[in-house]
PDB file of N, CA and C in Angstrom:
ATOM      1  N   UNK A   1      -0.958 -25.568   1.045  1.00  0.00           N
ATOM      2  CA  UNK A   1      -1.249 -24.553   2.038  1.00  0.00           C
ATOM      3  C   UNK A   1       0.017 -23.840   2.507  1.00  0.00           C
ATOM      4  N   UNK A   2       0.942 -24.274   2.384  1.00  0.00           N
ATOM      5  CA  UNK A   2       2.330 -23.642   2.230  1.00  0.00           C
ATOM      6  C   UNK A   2       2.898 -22.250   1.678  1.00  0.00           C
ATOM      7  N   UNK A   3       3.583 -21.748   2.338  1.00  0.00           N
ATOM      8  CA  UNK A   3       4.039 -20.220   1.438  1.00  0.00           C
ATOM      9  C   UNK A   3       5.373 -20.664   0.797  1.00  0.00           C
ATOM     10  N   UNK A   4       5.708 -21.287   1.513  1.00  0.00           N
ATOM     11  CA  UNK A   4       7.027 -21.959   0.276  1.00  0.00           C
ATOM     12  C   UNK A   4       7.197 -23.539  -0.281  1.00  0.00           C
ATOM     13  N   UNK A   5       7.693 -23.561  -1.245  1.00  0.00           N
ATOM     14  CA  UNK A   5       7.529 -25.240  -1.417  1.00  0.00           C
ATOM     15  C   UNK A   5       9.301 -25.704  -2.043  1.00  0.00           C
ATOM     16  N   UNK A   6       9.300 -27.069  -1.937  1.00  0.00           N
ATOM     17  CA  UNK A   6      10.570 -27.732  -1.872  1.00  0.00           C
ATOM     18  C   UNK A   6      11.027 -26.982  -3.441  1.00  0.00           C
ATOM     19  N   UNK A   7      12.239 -26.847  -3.467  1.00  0.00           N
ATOM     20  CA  UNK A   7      12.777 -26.542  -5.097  1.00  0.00           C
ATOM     21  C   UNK A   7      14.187 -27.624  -4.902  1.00  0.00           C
ATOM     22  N   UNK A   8      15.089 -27.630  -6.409  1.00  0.00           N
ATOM     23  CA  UNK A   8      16.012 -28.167  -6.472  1.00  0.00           C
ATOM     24  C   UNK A   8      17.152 -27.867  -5.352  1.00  0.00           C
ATOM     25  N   UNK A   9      17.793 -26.792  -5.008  1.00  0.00           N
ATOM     26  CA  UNK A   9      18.470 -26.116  -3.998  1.00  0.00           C
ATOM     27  C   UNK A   9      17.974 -25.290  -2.573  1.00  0.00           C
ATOM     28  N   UNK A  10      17.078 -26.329  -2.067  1.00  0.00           N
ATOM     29  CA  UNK A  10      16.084 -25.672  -1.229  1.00  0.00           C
ATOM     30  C   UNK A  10      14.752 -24.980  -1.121  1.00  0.00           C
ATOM     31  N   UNK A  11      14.177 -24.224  -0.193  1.00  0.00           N
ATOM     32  CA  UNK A  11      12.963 -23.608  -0.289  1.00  0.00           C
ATOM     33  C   UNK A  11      12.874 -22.393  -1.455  1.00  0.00           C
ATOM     34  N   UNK A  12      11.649 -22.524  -2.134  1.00  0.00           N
ATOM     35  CA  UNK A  12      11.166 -21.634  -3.134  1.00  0.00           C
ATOM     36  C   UNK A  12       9.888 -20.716  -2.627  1.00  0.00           C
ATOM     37  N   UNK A  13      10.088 -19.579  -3.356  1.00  0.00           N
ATOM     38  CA  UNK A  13       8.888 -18.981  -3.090  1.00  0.00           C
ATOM     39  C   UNK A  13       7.834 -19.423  -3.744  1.00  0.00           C
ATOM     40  N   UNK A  14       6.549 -19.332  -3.162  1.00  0.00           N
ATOM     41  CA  UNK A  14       5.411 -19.736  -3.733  1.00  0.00           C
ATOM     42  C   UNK A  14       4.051 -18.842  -4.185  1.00  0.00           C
ATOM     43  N   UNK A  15       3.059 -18.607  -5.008  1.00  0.00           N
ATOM     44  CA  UNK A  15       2.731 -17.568  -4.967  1.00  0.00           C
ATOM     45  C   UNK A  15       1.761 -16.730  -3.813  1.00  0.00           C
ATOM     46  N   UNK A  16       1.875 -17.823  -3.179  1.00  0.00           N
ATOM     47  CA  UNK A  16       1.313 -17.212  -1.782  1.00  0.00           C
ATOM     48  C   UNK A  16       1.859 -16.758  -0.986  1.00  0.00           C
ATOM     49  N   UNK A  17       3.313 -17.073  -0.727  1.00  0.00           N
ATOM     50  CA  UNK A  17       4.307 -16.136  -0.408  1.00  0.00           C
ATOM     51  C   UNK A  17       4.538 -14.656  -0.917  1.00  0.00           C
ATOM     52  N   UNK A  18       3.991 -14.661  -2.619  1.00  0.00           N
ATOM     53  CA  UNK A  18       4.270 -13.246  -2.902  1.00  0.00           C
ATOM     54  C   UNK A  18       3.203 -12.568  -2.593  1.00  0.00           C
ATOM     55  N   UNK A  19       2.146 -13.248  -2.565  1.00  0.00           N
ATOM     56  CA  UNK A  19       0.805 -12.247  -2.414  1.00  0.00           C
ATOM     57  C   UNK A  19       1.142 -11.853  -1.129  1.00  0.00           C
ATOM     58  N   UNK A  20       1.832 -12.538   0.230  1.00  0.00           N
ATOM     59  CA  UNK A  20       1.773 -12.313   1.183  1.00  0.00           C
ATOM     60  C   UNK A  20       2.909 -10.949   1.791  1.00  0.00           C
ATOM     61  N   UNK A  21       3.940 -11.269   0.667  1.00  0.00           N
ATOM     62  CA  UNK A  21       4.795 -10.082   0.747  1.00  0.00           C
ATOM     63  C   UNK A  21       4.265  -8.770   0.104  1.00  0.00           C
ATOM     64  N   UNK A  22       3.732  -8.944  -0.930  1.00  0.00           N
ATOM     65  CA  UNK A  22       3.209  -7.756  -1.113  1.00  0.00           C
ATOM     66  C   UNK A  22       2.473  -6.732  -0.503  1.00  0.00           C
ATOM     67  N   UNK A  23       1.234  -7.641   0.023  1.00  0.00           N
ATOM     68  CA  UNK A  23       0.499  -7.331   1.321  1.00  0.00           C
ATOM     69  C   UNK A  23       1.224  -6.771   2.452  1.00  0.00           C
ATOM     70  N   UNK A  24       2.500  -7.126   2.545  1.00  0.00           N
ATOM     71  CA  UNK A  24       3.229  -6.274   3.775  1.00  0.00           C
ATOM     72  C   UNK A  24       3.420  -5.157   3.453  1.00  0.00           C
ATOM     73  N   UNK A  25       3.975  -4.861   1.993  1.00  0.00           N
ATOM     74  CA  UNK A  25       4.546  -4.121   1.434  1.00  0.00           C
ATOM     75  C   UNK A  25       3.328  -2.862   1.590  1.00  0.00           C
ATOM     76  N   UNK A  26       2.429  -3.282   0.961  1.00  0.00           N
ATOM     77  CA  UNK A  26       1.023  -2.449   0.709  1.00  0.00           C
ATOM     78  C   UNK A  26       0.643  -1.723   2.524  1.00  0.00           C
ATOM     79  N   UNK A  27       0.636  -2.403   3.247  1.00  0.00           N
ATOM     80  CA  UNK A  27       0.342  -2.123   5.102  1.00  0.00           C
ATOM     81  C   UNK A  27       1.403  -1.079   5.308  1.00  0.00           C
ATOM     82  N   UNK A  28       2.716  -1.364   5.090  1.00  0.00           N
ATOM     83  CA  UNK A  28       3.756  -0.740   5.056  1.00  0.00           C
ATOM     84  C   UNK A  28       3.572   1.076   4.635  1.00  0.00           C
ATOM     85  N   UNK A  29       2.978   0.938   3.620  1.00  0.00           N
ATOM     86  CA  UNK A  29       2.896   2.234   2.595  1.00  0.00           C
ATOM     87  C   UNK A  29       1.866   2.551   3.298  1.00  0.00           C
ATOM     88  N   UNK A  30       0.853   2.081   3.450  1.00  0.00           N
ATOM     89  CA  UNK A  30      -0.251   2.958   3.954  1.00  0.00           C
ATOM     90  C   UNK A  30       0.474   3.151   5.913  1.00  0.00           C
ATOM     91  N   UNK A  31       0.634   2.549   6.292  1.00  0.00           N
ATOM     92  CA  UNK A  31       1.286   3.289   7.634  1.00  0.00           C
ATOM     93  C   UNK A  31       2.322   4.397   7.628  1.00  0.00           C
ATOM     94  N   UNK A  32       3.222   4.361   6.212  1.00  0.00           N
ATOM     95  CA  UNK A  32       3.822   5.322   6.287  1.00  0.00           C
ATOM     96  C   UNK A  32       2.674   6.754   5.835  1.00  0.00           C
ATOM     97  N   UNK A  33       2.306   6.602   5.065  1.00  0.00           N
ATOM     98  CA  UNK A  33       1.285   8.091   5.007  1.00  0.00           C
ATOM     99  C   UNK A  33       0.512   8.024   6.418  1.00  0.00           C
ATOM    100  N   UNK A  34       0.224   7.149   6.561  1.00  0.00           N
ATOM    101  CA  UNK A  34      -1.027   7.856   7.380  1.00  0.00           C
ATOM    102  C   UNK A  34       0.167   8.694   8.715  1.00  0.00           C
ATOM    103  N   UNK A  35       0.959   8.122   8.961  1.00  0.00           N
ATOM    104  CA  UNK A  35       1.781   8.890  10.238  1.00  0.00           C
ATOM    105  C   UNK A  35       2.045  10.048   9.932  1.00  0.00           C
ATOM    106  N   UNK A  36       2.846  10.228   8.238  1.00  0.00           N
ATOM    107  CA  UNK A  36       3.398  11.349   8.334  1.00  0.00           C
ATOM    108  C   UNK A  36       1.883  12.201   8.200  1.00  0.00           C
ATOM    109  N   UNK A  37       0.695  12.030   7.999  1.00  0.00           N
ATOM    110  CA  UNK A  37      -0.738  13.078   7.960  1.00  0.00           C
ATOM    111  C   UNK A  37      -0.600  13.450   9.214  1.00  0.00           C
ATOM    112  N   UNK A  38      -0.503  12.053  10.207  1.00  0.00           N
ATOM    113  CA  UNK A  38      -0.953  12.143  11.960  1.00  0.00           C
ATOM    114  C   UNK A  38       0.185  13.157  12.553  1.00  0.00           C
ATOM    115  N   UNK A  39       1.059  13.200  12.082  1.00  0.00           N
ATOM    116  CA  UNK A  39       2.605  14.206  12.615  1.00  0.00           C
ATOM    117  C   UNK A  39       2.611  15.268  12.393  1.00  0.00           C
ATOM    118  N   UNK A  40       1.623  15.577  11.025  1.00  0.00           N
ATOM    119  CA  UNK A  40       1.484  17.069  10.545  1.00  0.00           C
ATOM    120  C   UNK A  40       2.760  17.341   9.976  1.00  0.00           C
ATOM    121  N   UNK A  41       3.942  16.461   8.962  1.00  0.00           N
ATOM    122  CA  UNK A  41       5.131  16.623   8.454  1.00  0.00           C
ATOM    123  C   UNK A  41       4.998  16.875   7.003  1.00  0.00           C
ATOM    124  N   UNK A  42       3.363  17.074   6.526  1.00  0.00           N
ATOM    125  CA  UNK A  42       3.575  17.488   5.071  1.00  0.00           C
ATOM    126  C   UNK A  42       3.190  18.594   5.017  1.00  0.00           C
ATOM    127  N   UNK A  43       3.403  19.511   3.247  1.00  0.00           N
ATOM    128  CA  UNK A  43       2.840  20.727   2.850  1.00  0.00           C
ATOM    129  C   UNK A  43       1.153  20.123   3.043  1.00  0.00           C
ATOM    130  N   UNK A  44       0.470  21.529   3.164  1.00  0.00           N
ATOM    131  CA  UNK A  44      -1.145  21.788   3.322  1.00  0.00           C
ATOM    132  C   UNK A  44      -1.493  20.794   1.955  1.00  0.00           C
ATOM    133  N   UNK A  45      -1.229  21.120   0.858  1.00  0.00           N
ATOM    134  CA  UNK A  45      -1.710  20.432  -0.175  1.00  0.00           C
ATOM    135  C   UNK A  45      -1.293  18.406  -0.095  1.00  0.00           C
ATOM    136  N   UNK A  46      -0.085  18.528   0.219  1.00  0.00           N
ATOM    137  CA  UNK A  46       0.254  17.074  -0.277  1.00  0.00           C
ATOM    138  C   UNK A  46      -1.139  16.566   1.225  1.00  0.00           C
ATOM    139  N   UNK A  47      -1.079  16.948   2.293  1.00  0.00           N
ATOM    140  CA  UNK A  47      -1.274  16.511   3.165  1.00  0.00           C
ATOM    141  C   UNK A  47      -3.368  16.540   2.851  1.00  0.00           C
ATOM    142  N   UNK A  48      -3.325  17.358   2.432  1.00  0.00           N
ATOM    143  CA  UNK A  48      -5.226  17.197   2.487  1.00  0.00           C
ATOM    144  C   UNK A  48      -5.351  15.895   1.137  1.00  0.00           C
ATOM    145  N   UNK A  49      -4.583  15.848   0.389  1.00  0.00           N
ATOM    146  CA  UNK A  49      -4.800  14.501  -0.936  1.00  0.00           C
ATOM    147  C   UNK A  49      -4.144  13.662  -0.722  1.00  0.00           C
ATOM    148  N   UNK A  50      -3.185  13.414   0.570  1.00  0.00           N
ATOM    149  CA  UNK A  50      -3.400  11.927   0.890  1.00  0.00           C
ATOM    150  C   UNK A  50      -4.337  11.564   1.905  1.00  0.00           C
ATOM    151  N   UNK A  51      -4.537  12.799   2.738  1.00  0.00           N
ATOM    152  CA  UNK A  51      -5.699  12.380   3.605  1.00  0.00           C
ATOM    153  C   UNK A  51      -6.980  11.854   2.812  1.00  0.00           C
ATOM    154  N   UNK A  52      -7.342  12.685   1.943  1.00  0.00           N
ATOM    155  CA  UNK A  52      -8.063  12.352   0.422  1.00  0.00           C
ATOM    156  C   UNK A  52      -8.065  10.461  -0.053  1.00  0.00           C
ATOM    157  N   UNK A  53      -7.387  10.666  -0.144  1.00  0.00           N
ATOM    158  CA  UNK A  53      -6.749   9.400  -0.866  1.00  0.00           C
ATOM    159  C   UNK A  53      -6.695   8.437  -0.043  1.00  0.00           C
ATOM    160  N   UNK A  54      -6.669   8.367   1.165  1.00  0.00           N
ATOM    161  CA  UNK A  54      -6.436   6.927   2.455  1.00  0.00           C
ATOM    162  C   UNK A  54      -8.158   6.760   2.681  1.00  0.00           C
ATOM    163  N   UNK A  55      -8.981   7.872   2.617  1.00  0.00           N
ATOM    164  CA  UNK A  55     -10.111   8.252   3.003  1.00  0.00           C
ATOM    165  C   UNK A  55     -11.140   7.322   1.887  1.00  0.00           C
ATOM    166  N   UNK A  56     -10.973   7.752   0.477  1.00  0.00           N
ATOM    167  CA  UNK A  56     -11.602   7.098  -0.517  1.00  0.00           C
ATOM    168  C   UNK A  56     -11.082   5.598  -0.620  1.00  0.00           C
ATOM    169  N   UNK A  57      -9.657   5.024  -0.604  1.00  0.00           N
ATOM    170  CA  UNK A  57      -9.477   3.805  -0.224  1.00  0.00           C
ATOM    171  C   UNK A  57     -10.026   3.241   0.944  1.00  0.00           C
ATOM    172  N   UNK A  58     -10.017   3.580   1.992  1.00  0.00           N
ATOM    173  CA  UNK A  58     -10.819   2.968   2.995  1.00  0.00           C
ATOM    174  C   UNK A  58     -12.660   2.639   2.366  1.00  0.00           C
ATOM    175  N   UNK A  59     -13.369   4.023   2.198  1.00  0.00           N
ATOM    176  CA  UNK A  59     -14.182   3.461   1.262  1.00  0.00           C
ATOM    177  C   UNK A  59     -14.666   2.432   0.315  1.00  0.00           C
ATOM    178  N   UNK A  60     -13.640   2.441  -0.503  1.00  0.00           N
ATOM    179  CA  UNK A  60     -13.505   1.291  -1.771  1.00  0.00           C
ATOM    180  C   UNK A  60     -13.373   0.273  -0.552  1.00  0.00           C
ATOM    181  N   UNK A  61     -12.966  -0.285   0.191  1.00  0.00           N
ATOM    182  CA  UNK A  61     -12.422  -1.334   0.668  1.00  0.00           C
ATOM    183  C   UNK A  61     -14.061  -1.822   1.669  1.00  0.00           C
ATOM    184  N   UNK A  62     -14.465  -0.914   2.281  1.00  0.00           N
ATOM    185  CA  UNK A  62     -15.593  -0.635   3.312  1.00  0.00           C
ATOM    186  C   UNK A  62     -16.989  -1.330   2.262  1.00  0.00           C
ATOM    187  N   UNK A  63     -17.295  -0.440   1.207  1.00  0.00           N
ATOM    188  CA  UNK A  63     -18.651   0.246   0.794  1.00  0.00           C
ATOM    189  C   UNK A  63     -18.679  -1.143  -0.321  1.00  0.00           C
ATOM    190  N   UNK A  64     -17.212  -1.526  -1.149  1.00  0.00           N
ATOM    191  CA  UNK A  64     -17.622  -2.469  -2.660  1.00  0.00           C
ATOM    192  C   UNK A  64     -16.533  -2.991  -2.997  1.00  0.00           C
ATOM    193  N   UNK A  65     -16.590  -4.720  -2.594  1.00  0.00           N
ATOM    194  CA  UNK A  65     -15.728  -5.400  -2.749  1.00  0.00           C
ATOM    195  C   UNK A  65     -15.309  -5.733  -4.063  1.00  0.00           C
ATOM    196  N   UNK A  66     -16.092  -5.367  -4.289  1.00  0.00           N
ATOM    197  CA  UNK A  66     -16.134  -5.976  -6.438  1.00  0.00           C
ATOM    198  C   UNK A  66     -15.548  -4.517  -6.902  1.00  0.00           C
ATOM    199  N   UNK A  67     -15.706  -3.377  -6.742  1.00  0.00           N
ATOM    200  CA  UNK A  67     -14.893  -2.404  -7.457  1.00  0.00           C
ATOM    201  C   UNK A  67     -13.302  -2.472  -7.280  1.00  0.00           C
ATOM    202  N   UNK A  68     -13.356  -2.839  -5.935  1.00  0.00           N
ATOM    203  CA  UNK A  68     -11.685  -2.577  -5.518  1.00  0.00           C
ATOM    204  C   UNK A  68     -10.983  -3.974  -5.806  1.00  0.00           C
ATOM    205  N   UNK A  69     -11.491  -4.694  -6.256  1.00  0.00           N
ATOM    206  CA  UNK A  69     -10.901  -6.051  -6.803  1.00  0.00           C
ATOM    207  C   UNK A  69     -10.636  -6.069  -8.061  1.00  0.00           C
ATOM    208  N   UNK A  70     -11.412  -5.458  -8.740  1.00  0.00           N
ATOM    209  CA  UNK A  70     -11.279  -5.114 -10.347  1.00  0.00           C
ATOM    210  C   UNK A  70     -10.291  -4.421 -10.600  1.00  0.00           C
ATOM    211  N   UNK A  71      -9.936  -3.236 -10.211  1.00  0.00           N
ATOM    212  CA  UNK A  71      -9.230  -2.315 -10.467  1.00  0.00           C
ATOM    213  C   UNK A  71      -7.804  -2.053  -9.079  1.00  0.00           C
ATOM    214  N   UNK A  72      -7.796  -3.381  -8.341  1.00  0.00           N
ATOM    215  CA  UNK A  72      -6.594  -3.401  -7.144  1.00  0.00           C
ATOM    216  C   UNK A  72      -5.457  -3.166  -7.559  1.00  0.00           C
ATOM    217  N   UNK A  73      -4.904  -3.582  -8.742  1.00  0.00           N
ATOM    218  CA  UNK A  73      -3.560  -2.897  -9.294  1.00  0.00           C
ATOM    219  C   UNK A  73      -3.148  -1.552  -9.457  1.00  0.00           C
ATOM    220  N   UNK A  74      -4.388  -1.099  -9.776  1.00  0.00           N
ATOM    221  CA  UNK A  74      -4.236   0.902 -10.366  1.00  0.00           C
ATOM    222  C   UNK A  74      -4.416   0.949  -8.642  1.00  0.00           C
ATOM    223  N   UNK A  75      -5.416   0.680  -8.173  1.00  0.00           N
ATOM    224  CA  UNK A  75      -5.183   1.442  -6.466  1.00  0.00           C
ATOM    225  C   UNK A  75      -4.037   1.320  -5.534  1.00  0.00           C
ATOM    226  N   UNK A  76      -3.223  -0.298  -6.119  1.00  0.00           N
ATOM    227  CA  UNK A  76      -2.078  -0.043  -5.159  1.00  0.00           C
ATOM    228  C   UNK A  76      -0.553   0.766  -5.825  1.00  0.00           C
ATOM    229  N   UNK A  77      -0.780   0.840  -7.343  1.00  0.00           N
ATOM    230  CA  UNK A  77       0.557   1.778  -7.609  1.00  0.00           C
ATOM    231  C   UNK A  77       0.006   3.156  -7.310  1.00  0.00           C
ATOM    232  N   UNK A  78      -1.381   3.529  -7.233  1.00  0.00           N
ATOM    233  CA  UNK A  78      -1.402   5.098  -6.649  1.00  0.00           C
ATOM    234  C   UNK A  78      -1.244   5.117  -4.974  1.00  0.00           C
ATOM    235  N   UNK A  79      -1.412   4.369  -4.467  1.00  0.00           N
ATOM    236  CA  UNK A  79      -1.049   4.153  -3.036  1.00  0.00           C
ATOM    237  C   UNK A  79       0.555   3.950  -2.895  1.00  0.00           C
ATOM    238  N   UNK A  80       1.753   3.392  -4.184  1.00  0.00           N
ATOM    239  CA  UNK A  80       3.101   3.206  -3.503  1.00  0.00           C
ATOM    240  C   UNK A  80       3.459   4.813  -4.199  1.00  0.00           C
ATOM    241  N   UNK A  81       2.678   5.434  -5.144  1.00  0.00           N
ATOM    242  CA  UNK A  81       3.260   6.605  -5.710  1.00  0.00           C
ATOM    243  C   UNK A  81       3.435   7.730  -4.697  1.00  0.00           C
ATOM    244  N   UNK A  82       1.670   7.619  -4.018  1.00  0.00           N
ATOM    245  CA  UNK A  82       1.336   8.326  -2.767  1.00  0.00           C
ATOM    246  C   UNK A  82       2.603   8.679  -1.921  1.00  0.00           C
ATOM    247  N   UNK A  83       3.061   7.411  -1.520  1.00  0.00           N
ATOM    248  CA  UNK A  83       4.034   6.831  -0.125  1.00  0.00           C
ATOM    249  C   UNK A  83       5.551   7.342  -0.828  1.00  0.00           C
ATOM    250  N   UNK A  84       5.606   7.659  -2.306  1.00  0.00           N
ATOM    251  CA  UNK A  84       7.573   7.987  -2.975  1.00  0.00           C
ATOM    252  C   UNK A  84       6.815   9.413  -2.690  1.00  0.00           C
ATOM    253  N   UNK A  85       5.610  10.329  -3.011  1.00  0.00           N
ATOM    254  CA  UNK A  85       5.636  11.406  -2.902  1.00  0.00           C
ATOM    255  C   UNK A  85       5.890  11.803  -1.532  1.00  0.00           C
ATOM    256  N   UNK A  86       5.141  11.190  -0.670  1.00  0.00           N
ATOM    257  CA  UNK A  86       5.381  11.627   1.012  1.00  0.00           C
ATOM    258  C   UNK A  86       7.101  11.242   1.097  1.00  0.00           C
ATOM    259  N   UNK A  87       7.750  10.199   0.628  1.00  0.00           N
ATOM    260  CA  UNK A  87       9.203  10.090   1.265  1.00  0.00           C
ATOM    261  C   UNK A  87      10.025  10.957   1.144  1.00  0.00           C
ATOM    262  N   UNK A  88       9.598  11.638  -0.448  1.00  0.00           N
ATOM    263  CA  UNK A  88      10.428  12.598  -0.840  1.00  0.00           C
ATOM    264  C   UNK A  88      10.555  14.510  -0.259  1.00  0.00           C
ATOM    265  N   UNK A  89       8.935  14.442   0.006  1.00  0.00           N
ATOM    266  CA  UNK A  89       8.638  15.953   0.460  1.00  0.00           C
ATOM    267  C   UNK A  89       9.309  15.512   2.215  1.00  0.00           C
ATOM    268  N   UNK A  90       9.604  14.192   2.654  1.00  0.00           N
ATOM    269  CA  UNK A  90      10.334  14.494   3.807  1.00  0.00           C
ATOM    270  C   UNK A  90      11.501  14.510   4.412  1.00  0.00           C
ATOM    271  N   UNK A  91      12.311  14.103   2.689  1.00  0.00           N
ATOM    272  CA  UNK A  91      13.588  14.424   2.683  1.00  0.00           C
ATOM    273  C   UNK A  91      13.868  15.783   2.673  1.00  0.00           C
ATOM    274  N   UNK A  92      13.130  16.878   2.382  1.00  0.00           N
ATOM    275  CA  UNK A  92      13.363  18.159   1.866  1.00  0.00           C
ATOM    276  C   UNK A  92      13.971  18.590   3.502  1.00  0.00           C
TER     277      UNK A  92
END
């Protein structure tokens, strides 16, 4: 039940530790879009297809547990791609 377990030179990660970091990682990305939507800091376009895009994930997550489990890998690299496109249009 542990997130880390004993190794030769101390504590190791465990894979429940990574699922658990990832999961931050994933909360992370989606808080960063959704603010910069809520701030009004993107172009009209980027900003209506991630609104798009947080909208249909919430869905998947809401409506069918079995779709978004199948295919959770493709939804979370279009969700960290989402979050490099928003970082970048707010470096501009």
């Amino acid at each position: 039940m542990a997130i880390l377990a004993p190794g030769p030179d101390g504590p190791v990660a465990t894979e429940r530790f990574e699922m658990f970091r990832e999961g931050v990682e994933l909360a992370e990305a989606l808080l960063f879009v959704e603010r910069a939507i809520k701030q009004k800091k993107l172009s009209a376009d980027l900003q209506k297809r991630a609104n798009a895009y947080l909208n249909a994930r919430g869905k998947g997550f809401v409506g069918s547990w079995c779709g978004v489990l199948y295919m959770q890998s493709e939804e979370d690299a279009k969700l960290l791609d989402l979050a490099g496109e928003v970082a970048r249009e707010l470096k501009k």
